[in-house]
N, C-alpha and C. Protein backbone atom coordinates (compact mmCIF):
# COMPACT_ATOMS: atom_id res chain seq x y z
N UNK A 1 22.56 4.96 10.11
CA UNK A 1 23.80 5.69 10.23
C UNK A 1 23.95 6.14 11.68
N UNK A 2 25.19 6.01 12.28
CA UNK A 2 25.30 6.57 13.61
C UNK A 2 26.47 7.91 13.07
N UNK A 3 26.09 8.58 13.88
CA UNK A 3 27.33 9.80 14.14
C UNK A 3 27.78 10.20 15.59
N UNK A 4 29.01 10.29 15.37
CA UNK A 4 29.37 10.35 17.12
C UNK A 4 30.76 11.45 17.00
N UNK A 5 30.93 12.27 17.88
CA UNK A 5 31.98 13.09 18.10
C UNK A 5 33.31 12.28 17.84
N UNK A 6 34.49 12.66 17.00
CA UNK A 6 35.49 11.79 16.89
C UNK A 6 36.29 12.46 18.47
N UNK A 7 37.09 11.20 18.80
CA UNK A 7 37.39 11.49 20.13
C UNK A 7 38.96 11.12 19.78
N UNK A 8 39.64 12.18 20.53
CA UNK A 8 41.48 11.68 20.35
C UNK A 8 42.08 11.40 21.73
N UNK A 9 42.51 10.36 22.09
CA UNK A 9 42.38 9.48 21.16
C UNK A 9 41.29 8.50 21.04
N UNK A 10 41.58 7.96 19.75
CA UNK A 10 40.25 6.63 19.28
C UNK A 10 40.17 5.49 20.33
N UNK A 11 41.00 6.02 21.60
CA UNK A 11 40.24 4.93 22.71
C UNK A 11 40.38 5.61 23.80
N UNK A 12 39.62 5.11 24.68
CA UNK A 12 39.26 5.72 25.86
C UNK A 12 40.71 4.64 27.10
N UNK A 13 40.54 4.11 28.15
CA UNK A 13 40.93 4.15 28.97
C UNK A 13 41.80 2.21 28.88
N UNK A 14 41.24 1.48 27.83
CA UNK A 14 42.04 0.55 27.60
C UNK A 14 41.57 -0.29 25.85
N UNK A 15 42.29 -1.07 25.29
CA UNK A 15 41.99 -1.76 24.25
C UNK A 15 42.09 -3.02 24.72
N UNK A 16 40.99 -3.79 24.20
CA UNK A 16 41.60 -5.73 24.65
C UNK A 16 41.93 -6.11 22.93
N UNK A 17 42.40 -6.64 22.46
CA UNK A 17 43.57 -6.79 21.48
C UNK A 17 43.10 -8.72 21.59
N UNK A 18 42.63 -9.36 20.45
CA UNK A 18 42.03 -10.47 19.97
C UNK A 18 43.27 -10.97 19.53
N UNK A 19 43.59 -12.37 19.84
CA UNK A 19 45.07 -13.10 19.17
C UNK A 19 44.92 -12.87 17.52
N UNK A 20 43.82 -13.00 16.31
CA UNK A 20 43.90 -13.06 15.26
C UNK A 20 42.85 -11.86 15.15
N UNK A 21 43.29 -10.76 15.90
CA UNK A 21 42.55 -9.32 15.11
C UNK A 21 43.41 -8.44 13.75
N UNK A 22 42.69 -7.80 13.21
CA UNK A 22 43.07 -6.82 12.03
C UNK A 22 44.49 -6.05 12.62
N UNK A 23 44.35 -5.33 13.92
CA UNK A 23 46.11 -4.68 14.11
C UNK A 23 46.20 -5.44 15.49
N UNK A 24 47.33 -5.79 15.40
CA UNK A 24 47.90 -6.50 16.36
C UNK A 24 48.82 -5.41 17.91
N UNK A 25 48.94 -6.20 18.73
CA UNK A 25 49.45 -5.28 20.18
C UNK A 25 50.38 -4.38 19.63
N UNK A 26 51.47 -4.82 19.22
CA UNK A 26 52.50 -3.66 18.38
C UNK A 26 52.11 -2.50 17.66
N UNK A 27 51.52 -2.46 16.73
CA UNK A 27 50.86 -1.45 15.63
C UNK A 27 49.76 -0.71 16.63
N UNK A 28 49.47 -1.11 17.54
CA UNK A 28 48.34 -0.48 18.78
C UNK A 28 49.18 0.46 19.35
N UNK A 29 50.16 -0.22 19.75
CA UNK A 29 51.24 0.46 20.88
C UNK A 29 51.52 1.79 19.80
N UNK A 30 52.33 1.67 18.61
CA UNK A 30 52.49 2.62 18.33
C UNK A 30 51.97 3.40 17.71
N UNK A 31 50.44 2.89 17.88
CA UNK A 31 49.25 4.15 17.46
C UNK A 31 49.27 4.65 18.90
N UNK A 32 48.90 4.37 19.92
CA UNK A 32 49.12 5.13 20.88
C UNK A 32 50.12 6.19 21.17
N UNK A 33 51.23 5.53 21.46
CA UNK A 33 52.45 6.01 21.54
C UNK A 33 52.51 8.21 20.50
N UNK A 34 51.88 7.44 19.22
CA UNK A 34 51.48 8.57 17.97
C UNK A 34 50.76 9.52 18.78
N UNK A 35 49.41 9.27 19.11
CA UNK A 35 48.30 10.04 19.37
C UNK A 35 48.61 10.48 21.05
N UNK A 36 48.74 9.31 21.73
CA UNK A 36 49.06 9.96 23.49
C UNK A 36 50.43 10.00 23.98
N UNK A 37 50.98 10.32 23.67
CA UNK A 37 52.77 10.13 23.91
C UNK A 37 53.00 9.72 25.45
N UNK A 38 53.79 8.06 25.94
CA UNK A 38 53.62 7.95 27.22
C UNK A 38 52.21 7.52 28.11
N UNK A 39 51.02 7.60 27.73
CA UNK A 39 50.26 7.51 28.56
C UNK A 39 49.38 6.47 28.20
N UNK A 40 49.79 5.44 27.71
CA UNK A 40 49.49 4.02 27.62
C UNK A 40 50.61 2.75 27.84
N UNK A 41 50.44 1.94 28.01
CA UNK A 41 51.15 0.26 28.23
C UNK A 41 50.37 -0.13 27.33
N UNK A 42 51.45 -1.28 27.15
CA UNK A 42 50.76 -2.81 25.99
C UNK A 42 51.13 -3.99 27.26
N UNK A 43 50.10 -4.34 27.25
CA UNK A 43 50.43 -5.62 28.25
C UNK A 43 50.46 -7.07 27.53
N UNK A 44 51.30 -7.64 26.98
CA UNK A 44 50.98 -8.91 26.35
C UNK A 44 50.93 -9.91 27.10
N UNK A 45 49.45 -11.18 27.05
CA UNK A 45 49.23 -11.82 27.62
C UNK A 45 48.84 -13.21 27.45
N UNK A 46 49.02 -14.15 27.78
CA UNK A 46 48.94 -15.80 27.33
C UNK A 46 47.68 -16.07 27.90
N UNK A 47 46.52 -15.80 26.59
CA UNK A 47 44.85 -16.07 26.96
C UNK A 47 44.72 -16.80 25.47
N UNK A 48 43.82 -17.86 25.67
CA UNK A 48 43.24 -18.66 24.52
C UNK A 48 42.58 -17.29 23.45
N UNK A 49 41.85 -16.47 23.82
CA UNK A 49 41.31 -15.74 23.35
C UNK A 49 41.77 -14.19 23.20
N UNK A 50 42.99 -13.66 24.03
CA UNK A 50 42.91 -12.38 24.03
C UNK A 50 44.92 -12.17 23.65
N UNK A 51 45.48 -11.68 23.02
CA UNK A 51 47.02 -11.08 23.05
C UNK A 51 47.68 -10.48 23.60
N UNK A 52 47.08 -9.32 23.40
CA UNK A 52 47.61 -8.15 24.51
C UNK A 52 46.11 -7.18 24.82
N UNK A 53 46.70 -5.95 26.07
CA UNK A 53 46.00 -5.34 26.63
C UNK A 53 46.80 -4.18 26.17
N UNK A 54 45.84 -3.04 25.83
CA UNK A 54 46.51 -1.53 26.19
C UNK A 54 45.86 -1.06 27.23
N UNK A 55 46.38 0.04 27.52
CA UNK A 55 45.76 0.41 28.97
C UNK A 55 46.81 1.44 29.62
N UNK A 56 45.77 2.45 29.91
CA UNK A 56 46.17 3.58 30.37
C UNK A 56 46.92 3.55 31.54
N UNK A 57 48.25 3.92 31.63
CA UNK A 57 48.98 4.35 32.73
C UNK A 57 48.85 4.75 34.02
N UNK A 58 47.68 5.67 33.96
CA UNK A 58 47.43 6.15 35.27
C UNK A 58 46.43 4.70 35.88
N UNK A 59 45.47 4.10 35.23
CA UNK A 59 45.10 2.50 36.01
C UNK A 59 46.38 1.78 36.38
N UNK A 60 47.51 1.47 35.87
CA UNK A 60 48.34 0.67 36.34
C UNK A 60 48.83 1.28 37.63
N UNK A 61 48.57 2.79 37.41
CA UNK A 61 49.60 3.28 39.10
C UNK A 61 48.65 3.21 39.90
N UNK A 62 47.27 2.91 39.67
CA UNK A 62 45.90 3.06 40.82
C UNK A 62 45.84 1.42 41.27
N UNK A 63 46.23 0.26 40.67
CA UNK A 63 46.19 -1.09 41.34
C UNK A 63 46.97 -1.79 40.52
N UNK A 64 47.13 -3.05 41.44
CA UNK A 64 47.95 -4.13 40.79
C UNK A 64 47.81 -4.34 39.48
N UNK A 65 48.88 -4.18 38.67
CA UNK A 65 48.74 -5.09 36.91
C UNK A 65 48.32 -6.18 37.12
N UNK A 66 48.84 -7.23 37.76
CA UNK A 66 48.08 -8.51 37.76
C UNK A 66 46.42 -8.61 38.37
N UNK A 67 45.84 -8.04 38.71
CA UNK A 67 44.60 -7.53 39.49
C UNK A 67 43.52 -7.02 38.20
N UNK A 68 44.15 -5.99 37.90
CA UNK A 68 43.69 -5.54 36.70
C UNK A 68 43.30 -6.33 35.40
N UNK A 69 44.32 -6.83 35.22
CA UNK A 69 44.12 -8.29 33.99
C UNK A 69 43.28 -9.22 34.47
N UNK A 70 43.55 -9.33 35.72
CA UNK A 70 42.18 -10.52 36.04
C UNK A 70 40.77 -9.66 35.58
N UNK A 71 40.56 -8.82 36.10
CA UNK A 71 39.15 -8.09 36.59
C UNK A 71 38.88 -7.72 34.64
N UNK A 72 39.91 -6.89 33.91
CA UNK A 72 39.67 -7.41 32.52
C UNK A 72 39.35 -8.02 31.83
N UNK A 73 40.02 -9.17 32.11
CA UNK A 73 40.00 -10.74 31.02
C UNK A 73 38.58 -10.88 31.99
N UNK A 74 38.34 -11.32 33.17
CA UNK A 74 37.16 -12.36 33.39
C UNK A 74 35.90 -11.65 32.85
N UNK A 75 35.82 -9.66 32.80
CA UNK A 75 34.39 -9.47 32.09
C UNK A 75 34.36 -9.39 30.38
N UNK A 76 35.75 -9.24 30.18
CA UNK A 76 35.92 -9.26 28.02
C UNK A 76 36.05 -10.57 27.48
N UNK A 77 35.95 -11.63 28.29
CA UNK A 77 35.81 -13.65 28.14
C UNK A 77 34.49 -13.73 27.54
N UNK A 78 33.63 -12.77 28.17
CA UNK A 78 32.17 -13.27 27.74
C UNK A 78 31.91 -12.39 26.33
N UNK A 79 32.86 -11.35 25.60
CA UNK A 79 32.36 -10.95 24.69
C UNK A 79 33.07 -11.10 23.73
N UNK A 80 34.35 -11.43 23.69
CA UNK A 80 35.70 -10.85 22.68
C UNK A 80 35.45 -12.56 22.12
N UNK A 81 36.20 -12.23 20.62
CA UNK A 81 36.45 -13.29 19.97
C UNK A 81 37.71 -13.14 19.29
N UNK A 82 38.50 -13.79 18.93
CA UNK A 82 40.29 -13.93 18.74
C UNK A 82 39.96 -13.03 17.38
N UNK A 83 38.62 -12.60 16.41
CA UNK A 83 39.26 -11.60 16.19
C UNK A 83 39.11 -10.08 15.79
N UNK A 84 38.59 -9.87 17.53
CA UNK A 84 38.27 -8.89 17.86
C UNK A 84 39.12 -7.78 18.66
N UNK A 85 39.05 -6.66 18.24
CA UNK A 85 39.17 -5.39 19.06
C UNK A 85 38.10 -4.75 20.12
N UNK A 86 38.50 -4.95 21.20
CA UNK A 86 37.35 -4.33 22.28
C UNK A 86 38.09 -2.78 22.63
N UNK A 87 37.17 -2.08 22.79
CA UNK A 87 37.83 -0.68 23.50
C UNK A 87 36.74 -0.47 24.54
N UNK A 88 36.81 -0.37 25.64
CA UNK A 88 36.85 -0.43 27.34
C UNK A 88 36.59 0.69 28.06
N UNK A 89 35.96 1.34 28.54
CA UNK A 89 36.25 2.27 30.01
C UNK A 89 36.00 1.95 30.83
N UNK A 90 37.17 2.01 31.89
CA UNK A 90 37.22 1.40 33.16
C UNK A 90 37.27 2.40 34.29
N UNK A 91 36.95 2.67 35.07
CA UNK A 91 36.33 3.64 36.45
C UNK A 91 36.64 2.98 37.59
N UNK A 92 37.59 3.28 38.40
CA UNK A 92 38.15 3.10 39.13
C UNK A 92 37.59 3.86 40.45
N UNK A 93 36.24 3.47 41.55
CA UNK A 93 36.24 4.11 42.46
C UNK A 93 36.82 3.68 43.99
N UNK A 94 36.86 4.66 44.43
CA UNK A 94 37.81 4.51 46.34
C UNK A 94 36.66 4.74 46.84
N UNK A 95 36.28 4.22 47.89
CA UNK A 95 35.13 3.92 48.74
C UNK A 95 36.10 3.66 50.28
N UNK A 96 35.88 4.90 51.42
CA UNK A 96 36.43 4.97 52.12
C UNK A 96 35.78 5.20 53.52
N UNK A 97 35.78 4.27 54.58
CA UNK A 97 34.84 4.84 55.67
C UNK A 97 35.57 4.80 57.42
N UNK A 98 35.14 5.84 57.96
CA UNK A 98 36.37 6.25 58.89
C UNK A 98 35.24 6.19 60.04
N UNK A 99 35.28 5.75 61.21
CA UNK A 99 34.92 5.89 62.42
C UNK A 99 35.65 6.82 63.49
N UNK A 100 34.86 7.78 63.89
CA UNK A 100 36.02 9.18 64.83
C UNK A 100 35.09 8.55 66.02
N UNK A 101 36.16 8.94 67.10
CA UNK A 101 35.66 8.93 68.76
C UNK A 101 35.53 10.24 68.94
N UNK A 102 33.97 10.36 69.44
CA UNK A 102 33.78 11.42 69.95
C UNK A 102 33.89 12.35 71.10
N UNK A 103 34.86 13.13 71.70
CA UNK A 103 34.85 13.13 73.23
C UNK A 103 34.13 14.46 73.52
């Protein structure tokens, strides 16, 4: 038996969404939509293996959507199966380095 804190919402920072999973991108969206009002996207996408993406709002305003789906799909390819639900956290760090002249 596992036990784990129930967390609201039931996903963290994105869902990958399997072409022949149990709820499909729609019924996701508007479980989201239910539980986080606004602070998710459904991204639907033309992958042998994957439908759509949910995914938190504030990642889409931190980098490219198309960027993002790549860097998604190429590490959830090696695990997801058409009909699977993956749920994701993704961490987004800025790594910044400045050279000053000293006078």
């Amino acid at each position: 038996m596992k036990m784990t804190e129930f967390e609201m919402p039931p996903m963290q920072d994105l869902l990958i969404i399997g072409k022949r999973a149990p709820i499909g991108p729609e019924a996701v969206r508007r479980m989201a939509e239910a539980l986080s009002p606004d602070q998710f996207s459904i991204l639907k996408i033309d992958h042998p293996k994957v439908e759509g993406v949910l995914i938190r709002n504030s990642l889409l305003e931190m980098l490219d959507k198309q960027l993002l789906l790549e860097i998604i799909l190429e590490e959830a390819d090696r695990l997801i199966n058409e009909s699977m639900v993956l749920r994701a956290e993704m961490k987004i760090t800025v790594s910044l380095q400045r050279e000053v002249e000293l006078q």
